[in-house]
PDB file of N, CA and C in Angstrom:
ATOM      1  N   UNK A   1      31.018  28.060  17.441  1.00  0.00           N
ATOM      2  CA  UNK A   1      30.991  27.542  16.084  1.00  0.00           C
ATOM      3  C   UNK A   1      30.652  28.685  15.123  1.00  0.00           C
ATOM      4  N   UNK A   2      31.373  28.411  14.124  1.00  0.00           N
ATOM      5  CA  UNK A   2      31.537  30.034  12.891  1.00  0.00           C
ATOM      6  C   UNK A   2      30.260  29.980  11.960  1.00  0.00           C
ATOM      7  N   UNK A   3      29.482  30.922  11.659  1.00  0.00           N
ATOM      8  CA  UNK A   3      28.468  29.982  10.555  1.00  0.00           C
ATOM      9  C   UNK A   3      29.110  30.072   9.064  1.00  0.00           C
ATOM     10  N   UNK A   4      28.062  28.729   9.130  1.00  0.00           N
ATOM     11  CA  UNK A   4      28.594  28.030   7.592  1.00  0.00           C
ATOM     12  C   UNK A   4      29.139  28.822   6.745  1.00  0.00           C
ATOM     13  N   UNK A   5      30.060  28.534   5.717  1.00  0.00           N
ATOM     14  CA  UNK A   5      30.174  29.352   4.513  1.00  0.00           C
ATOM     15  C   UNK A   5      28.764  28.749   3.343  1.00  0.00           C
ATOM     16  N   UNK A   6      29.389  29.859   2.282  1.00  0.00           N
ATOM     17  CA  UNK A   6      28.586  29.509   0.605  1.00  0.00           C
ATOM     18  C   UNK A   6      29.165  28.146   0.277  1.00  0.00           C
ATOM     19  N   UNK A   7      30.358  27.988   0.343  1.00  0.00           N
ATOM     20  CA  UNK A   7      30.430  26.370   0.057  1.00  0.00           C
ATOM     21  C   UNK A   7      30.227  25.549   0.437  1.00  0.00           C
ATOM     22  N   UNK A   8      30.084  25.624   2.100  1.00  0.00           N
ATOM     23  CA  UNK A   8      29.522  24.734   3.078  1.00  0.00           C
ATOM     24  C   UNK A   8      28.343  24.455   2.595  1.00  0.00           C
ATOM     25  N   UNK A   9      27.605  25.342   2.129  1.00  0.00           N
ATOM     26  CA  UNK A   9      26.000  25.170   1.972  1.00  0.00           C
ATOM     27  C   UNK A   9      25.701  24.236   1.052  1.00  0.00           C
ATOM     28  N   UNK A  10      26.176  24.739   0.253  1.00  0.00           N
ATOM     29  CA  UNK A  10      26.371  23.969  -0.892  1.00  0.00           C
ATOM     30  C   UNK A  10      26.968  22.603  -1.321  1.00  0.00           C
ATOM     31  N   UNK A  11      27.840  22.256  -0.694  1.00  0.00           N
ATOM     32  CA  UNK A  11      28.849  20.697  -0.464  1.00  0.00           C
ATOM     33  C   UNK A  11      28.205  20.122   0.485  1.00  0.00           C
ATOM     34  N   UNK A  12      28.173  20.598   1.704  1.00  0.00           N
ATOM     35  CA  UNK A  12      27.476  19.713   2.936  1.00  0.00           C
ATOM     36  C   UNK A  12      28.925  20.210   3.995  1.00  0.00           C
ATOM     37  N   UNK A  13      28.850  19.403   5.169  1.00  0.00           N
ATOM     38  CA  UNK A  13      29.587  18.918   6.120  1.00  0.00           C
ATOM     39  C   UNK A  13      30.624  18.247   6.027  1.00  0.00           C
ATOM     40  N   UNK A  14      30.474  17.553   4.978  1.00  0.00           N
ATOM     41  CA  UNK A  14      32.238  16.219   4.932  1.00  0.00           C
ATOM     42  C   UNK A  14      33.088  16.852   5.627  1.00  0.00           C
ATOM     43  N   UNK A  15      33.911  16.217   6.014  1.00  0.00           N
ATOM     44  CA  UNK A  15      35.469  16.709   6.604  1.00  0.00           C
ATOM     45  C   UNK A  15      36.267  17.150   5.253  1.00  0.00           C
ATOM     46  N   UNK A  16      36.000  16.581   4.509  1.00  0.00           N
ATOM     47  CA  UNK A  16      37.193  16.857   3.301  1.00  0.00           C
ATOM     48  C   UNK A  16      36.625  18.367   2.726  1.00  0.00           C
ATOM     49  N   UNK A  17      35.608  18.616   2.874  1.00  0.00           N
ATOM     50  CA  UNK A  17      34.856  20.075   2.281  1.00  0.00           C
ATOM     51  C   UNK A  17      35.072  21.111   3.417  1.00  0.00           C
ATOM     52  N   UNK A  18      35.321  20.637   4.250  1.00  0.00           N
ATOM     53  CA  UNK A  18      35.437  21.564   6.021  1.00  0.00           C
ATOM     54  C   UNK A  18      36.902  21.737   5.328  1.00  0.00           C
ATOM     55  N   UNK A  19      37.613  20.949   4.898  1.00  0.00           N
ATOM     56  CA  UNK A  19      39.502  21.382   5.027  1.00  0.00           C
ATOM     57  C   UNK A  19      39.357  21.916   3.660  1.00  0.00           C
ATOM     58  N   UNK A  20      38.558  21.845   2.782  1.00  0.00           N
ATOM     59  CA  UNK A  20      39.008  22.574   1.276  1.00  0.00           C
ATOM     60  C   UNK A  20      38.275  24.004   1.689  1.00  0.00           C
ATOM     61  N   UNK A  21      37.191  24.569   2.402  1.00  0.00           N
ATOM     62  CA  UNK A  21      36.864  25.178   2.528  1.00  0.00           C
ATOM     63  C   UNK A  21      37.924  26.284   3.615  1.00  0.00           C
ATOM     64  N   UNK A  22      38.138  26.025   4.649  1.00  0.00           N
ATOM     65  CA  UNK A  22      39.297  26.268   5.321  1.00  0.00           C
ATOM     66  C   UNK A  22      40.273  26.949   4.968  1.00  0.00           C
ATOM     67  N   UNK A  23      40.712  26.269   3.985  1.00  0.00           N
ATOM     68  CA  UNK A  23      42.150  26.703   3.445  1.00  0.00           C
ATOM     69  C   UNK A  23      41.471  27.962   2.219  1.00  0.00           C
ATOM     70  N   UNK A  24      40.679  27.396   1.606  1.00  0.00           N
ATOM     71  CA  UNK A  24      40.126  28.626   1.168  1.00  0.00           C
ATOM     72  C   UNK A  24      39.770  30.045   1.935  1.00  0.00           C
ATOM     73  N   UNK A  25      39.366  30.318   2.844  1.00  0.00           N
ATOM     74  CA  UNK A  25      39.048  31.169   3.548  1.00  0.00           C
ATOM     75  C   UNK A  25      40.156  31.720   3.956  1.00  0.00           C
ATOM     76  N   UNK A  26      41.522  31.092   3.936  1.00  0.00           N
ATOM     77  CA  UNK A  26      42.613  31.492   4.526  1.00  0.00           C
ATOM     78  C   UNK A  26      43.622  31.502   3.322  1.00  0.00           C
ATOM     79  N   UNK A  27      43.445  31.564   2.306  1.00  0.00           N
ATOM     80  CA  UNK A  27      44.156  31.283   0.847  1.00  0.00           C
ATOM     81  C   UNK A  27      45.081  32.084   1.000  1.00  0.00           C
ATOM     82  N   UNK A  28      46.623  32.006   0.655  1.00  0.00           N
ATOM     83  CA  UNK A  28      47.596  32.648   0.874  1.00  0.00           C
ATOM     84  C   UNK A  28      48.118  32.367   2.364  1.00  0.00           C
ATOM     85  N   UNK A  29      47.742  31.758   3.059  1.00  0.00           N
ATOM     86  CA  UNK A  29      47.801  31.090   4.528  1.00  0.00           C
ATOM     87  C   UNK A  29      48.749  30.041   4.606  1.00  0.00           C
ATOM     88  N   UNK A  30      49.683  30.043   5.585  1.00  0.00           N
ATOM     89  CA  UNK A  30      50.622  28.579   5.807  1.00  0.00           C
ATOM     90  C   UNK A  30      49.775  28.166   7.156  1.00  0.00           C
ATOM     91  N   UNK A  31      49.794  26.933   7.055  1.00  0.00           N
ATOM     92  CA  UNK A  31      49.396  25.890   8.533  1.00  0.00           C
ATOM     93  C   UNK A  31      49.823  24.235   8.311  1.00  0.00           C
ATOM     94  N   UNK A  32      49.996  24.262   9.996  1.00  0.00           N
ATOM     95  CA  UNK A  32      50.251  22.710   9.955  1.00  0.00           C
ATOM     96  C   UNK A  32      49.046  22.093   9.989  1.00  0.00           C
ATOM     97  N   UNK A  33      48.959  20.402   9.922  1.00  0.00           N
ATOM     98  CA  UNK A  33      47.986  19.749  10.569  1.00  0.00           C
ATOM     99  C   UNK A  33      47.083  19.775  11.347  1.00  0.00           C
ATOM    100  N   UNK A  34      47.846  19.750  12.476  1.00  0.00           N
ATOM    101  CA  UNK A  34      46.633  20.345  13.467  1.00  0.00           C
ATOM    102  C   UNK A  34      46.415  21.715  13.886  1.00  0.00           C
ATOM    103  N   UNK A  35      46.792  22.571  12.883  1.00  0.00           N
ATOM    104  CA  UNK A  35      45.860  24.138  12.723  1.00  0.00           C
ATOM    105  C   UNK A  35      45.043  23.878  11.469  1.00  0.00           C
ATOM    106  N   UNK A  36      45.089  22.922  10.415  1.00  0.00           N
ATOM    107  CA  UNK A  36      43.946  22.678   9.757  1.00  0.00           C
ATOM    108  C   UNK A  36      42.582  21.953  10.042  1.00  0.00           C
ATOM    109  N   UNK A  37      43.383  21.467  11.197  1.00  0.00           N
ATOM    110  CA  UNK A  37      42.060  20.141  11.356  1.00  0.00           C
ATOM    111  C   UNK A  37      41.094  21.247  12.779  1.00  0.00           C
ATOM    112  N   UNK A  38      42.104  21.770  13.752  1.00  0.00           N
ATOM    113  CA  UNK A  38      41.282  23.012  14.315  1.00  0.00           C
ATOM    114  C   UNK A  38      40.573  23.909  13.141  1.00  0.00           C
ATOM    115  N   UNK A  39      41.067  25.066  12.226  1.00  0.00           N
ATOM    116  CA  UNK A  39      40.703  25.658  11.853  1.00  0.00           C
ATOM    117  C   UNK A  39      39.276  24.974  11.387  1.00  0.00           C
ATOM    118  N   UNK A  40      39.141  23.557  10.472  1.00  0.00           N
ATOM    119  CA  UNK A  40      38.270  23.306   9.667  1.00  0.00           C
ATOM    120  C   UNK A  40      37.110  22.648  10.858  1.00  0.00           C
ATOM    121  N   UNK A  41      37.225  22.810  11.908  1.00  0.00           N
ATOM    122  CA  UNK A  41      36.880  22.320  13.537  1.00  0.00           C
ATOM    123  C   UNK A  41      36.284  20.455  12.920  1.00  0.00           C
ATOM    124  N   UNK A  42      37.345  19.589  12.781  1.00  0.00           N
ATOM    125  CA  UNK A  42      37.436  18.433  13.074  1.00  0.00           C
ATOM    126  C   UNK A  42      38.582  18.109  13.425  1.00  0.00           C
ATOM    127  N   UNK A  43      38.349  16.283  13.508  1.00  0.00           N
ATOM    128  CA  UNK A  43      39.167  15.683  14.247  1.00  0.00           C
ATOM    129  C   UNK A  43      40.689  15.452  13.644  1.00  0.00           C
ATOM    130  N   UNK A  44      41.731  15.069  13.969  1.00  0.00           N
ATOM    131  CA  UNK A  44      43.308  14.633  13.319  1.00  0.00           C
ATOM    132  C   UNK A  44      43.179  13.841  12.587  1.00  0.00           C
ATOM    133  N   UNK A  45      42.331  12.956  13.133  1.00  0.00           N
ATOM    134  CA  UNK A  45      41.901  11.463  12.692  1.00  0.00           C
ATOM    135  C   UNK A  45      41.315  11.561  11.118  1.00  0.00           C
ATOM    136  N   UNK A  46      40.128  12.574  10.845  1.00  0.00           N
ATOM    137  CA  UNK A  46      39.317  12.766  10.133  1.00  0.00           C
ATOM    138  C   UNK A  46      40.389  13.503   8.739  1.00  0.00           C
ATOM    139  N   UNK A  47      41.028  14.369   9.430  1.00  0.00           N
ATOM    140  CA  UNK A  47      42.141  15.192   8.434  1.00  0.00           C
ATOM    141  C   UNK A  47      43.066  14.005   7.780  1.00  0.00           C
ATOM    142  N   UNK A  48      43.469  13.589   8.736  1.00  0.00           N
ATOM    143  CA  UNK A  48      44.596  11.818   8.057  1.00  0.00           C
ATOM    144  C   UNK A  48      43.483  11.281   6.920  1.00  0.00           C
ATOM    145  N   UNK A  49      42.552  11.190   7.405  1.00  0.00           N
ATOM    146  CA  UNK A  49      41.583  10.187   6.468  1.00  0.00           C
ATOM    147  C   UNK A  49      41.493  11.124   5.276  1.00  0.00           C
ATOM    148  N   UNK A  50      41.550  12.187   4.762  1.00  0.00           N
ATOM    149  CA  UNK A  50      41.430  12.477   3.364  1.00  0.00           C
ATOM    150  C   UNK A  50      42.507  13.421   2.972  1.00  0.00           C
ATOM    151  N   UNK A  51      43.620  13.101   3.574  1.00  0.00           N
ATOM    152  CA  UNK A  51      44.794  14.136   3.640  1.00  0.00           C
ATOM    153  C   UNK A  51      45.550  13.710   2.169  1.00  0.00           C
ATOM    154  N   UNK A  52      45.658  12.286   1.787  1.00  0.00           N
ATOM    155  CA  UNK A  52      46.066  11.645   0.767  1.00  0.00           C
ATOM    156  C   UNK A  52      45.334  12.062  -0.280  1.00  0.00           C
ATOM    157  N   UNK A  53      43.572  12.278  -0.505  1.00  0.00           N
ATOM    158  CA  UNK A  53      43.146  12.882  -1.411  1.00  0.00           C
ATOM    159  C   UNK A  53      43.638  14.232  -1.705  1.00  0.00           C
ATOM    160  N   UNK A  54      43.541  15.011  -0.854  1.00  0.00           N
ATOM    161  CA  UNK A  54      43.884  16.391  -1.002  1.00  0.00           C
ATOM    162  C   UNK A  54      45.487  16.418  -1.872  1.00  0.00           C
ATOM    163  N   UNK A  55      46.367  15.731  -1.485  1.00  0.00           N
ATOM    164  CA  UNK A  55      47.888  15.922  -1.866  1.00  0.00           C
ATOM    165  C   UNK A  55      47.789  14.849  -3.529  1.00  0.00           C
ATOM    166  N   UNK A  56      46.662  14.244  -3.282  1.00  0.00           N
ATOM    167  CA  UNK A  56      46.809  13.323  -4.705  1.00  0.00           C
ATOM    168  C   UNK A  56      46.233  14.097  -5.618  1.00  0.00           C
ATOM    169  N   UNK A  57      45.305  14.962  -5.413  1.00  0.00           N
ATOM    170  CA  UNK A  57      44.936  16.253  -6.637  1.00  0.00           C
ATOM    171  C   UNK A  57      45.354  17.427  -6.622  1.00  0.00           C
ATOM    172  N   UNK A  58      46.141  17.330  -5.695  1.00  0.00           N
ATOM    173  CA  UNK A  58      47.487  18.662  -5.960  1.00  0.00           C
ATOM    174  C   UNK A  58      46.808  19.898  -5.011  1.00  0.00           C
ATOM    175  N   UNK A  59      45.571  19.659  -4.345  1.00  0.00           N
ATOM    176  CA  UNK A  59      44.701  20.727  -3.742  1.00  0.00           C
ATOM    177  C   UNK A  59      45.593  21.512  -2.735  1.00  0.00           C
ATOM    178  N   UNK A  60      46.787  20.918  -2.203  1.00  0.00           N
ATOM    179  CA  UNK A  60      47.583  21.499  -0.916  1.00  0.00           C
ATOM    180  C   UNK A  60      49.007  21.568  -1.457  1.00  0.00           C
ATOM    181  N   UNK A  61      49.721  22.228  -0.719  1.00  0.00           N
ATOM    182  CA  UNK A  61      51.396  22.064  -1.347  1.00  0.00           C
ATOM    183  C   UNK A  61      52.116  22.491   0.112  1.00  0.00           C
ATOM    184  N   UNK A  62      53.160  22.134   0.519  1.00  0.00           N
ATOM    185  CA  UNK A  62      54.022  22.458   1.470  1.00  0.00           C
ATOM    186  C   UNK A  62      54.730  23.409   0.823  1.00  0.00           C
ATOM    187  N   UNK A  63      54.607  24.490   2.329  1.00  0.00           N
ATOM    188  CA  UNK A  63      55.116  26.187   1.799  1.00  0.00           C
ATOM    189  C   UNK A  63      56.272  25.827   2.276  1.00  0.00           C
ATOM    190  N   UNK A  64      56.828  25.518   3.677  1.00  0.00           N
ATOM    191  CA  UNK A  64      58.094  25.690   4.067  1.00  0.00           C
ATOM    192  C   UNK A  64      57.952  24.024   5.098  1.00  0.00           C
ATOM    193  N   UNK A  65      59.358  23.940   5.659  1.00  0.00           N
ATOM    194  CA  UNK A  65      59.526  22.801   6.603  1.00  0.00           C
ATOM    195  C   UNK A  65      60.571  23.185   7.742  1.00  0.00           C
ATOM    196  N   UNK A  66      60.368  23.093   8.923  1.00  0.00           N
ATOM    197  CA  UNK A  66      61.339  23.178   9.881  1.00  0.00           C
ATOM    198  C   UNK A  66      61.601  21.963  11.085  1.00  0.00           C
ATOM    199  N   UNK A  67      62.588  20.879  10.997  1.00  0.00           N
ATOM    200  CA  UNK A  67      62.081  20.121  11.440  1.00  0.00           C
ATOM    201  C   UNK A  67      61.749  18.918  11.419  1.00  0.00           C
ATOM    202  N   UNK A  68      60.777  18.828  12.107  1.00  0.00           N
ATOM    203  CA  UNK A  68      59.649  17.835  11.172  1.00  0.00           C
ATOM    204  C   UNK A  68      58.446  18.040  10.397  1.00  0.00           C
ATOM    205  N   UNK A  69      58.620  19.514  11.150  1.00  0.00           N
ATOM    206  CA  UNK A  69      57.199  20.114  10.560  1.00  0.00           C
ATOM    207  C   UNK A  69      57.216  21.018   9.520  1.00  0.00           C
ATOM    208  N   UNK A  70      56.109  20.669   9.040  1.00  0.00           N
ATOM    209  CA  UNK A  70      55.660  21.223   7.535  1.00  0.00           C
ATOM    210  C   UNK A  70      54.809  21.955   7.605  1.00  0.00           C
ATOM    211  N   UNK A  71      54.500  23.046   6.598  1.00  0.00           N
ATOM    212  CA  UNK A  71      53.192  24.102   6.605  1.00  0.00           C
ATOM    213  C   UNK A  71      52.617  23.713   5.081  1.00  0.00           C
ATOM    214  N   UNK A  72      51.416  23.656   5.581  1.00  0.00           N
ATOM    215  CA  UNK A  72      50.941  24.048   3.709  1.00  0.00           C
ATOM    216  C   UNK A  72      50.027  24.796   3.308  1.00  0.00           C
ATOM    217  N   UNK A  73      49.596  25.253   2.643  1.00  0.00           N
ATOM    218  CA  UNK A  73      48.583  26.009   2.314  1.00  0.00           C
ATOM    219  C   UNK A  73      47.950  25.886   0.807  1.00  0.00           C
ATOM    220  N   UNK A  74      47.229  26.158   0.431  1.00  0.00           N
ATOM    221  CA  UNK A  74      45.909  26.027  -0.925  1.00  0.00           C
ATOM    222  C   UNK A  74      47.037  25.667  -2.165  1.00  0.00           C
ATOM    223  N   UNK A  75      46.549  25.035  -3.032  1.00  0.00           N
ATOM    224  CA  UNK A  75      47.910  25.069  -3.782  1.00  0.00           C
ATOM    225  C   UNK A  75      47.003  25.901  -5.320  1.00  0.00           C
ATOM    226  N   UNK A  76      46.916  27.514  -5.159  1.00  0.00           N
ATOM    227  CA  UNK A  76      46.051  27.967  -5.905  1.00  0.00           C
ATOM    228  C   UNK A  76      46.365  27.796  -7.583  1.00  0.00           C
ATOM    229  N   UNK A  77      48.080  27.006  -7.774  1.00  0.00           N
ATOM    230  CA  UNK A  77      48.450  26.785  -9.247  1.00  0.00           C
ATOM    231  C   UNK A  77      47.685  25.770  -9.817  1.00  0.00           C
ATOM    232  N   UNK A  78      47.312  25.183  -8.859  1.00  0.00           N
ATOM    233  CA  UNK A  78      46.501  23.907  -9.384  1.00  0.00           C
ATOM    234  C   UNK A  78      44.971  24.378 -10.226  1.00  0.00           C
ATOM    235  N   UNK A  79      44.745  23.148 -11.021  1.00  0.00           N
ATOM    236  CA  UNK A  79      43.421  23.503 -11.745  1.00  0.00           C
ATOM    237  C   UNK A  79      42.306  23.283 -11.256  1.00  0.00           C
ATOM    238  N   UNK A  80      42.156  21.856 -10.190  1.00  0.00           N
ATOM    239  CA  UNK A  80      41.455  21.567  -9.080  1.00  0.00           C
ATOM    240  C   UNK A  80      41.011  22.896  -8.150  1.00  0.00           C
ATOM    241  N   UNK A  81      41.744  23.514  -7.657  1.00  0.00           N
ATOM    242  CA  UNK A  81      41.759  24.417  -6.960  1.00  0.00           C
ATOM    243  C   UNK A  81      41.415  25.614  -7.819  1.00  0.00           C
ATOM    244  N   UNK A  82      42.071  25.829  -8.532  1.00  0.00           N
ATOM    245  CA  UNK A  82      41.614  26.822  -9.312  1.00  0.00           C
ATOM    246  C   UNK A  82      39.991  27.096  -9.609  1.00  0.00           C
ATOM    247  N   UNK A  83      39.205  25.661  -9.836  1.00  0.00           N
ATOM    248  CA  UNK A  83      37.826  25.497 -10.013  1.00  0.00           C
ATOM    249  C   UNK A  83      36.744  25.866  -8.893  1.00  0.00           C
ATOM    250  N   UNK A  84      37.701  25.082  -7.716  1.00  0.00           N
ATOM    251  CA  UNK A  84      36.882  25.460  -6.236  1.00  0.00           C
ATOM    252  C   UNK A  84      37.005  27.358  -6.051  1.00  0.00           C
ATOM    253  N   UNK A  85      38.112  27.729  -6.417  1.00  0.00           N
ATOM    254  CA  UNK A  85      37.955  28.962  -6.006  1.00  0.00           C
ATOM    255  C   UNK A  85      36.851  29.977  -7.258  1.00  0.00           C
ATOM    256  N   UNK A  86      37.231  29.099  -8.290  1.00  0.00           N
ATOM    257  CA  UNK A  86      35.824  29.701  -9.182  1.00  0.00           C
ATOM    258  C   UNK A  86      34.224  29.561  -8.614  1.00  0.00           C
ATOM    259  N   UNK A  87      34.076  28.253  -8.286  1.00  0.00           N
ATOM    260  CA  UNK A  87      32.805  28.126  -7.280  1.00  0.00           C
ATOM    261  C   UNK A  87      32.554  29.198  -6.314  1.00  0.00           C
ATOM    262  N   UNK A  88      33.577  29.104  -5.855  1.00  0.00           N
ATOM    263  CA  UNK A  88      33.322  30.083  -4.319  1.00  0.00           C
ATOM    264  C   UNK A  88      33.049  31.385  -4.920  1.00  0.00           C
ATOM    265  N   UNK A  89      33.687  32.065  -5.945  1.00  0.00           N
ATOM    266  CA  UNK A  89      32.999  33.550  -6.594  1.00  0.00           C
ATOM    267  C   UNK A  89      31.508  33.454  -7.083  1.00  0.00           C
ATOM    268  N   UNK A  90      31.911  32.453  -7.834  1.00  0.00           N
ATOM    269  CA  UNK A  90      30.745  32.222  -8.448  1.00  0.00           C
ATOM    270  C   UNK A  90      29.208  32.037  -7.473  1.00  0.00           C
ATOM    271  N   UNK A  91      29.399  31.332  -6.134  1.00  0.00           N
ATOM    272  CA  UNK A  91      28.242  31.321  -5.200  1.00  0.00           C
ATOM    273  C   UNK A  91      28.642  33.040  -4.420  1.00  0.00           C
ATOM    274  N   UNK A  92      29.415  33.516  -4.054  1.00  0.00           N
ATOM    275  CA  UNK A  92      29.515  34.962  -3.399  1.00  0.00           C
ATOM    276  C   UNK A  92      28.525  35.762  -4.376  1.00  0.00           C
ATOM    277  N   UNK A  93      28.469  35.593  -5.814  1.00  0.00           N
ATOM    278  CA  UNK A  93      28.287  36.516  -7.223  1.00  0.00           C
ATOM    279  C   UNK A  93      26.726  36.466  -6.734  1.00  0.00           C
ATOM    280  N   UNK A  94      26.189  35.233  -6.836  1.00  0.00           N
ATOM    281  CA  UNK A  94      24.797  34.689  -6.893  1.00  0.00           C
ATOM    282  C   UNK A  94      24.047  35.419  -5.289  1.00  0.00           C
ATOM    283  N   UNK A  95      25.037  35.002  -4.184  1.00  0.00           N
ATOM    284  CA  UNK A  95      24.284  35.659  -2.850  1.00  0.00           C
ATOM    285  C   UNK A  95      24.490  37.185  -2.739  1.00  0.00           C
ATOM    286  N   UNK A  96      25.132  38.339  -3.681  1.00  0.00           N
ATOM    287  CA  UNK A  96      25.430  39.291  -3.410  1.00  0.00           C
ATOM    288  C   UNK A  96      24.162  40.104  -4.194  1.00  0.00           C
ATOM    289  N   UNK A  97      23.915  39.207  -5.288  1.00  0.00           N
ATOM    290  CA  UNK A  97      22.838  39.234  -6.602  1.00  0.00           C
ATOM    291  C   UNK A  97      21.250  38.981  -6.279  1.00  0.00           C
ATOM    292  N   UNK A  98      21.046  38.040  -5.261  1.00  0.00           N
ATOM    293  CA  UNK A  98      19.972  37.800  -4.293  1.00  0.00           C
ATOM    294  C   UNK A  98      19.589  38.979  -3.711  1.00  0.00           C
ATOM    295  N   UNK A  99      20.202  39.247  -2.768  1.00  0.00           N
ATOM    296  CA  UNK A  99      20.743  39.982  -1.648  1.00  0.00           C
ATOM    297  C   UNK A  99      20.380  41.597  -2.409  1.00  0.00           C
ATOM    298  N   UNK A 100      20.633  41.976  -3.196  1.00  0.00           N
ATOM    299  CA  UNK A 100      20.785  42.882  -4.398  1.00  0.00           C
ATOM    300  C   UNK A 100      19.094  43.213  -4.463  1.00  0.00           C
ATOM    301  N   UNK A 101      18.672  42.160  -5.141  1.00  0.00           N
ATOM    302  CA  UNK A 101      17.288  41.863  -5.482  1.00  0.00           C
ATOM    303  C   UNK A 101      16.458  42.204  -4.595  1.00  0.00           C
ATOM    304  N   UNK A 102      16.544  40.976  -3.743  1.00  0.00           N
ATOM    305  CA  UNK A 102      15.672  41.097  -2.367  1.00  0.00           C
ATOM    306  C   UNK A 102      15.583  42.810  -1.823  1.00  0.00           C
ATOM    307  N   UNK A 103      16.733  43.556  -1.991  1.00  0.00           N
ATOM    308  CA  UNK A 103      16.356  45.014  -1.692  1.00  0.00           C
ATOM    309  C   UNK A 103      15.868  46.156  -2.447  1.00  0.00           C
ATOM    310  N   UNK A 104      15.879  45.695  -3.712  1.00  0.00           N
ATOM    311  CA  UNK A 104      15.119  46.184  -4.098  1.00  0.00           C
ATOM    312  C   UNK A 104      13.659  46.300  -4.804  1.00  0.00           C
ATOM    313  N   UNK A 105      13.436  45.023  -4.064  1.00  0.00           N
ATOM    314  CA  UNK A 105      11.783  44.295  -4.017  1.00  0.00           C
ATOM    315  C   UNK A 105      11.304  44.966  -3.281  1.00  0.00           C
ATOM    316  N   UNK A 106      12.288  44.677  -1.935  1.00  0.00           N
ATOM    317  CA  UNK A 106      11.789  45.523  -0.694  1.00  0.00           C
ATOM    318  C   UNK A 106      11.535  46.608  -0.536  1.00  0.00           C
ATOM    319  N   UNK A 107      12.593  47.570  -1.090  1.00  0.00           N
ATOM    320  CA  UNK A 107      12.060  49.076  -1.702  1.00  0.00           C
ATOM    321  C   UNK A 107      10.827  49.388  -2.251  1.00  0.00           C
ATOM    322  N   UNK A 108      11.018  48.597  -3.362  1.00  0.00           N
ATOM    323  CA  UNK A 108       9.359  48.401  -4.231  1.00  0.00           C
ATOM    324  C   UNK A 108       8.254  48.390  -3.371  1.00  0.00           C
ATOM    325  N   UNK A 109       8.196  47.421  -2.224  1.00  0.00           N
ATOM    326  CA  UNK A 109       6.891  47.283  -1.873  1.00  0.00           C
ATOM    327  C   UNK A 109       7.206  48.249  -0.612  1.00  0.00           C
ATOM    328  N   UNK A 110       7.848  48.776  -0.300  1.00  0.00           N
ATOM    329  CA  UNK A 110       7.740  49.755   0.643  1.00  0.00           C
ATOM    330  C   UNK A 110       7.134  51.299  -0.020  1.00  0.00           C
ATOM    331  N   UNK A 111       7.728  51.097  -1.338  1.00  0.00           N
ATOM    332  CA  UNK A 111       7.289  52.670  -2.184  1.00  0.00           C
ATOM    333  C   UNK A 111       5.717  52.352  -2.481  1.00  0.00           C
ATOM    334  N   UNK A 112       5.177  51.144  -2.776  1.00  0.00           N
ATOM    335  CA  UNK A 112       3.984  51.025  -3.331  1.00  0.00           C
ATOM    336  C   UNK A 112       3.128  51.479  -1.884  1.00  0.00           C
ATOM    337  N   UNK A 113       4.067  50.785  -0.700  1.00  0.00           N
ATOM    338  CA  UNK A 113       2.697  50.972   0.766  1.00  0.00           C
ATOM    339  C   UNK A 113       3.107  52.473   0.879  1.00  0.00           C
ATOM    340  N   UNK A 114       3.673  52.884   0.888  1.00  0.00           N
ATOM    341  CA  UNK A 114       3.695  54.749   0.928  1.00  0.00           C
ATOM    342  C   UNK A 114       2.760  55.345   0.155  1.00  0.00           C
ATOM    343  N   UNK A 115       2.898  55.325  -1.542  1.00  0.00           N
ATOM    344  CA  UNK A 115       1.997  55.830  -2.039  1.00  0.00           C
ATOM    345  C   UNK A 115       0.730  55.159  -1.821  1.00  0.00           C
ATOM    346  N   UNK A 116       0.100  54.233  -1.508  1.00  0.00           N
ATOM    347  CA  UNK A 116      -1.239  53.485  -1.168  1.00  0.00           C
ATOM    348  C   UNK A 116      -2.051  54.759   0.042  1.00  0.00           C
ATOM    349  N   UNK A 117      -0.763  54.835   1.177  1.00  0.00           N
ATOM    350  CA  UNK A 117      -1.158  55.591   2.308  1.00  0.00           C
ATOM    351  C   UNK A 117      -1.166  57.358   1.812  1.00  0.00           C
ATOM    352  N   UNK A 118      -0.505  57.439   1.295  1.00  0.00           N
ATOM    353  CA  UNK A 118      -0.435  58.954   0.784  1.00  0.00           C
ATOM    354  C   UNK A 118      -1.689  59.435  -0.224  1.00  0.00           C
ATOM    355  N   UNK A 119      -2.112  58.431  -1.420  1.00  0.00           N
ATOM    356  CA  UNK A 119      -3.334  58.433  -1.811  1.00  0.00           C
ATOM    357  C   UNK A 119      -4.751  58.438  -1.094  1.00  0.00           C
ATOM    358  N   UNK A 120      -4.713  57.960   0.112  1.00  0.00           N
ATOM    359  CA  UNK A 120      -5.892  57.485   0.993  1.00  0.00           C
ATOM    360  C   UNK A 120      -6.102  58.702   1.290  1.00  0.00           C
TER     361      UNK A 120
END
């Protein structure tokens, strides 16, 4: 099991946040069905159950068809989508900015215990 993303953290678990997240991570990506419902590691069952949301806010689009089968991937023209992928910078911005911080706190109190010991 992959660990969580920033949006995971943030949304939770749903299945429908596992497949928006997914396709995000893979943006510019074609897949069928069941390489989404693997990739997003749930069930077929679970993907059917909010597959109609996803295509009713435009979040997915079919890239090509051969067949019977269809590929789709992020539908990044959308405004829906467009927003989620603003989120997702927007939480990367915030943990890179933490992350940022936190080292140079850490610096700080590493320079303060140096000079403490160097004064002694």
């Amino acid at each position: 099991m992959k660990e969580k993303s920033l949006l995971l953290h943030l949304t939770g678990d749903m299945p429908l946040f596992k497949i928006i997240d997914f396709l995000v991570e893979n943006k510019g990506m074609d897949f069928t069905k069941t390489d989404i419902a693997t990739g997003a590691e749930i069930s077929r069952a679970s993907l059917f159950n909010y597959w109609e949301e996803l295509e009713k806010h435009g979040i997915i689009r079919v890239t090509r068809q051969f067949g019977k089968t269809r590929l789709y991937t992020l539908n990044s023209k959308n405004i829906v989508t467009q927003r989620i992928l603003e989120l997702e910078k927007a939480l990367i911005s915030e943990a890179l900015e933490k992350e940022l911080r936190g080292k140079r706190e850490g610096k700080t109190e590493a320079s303060k215990k140096k000079e403490l010991l160097v004064s002694s």
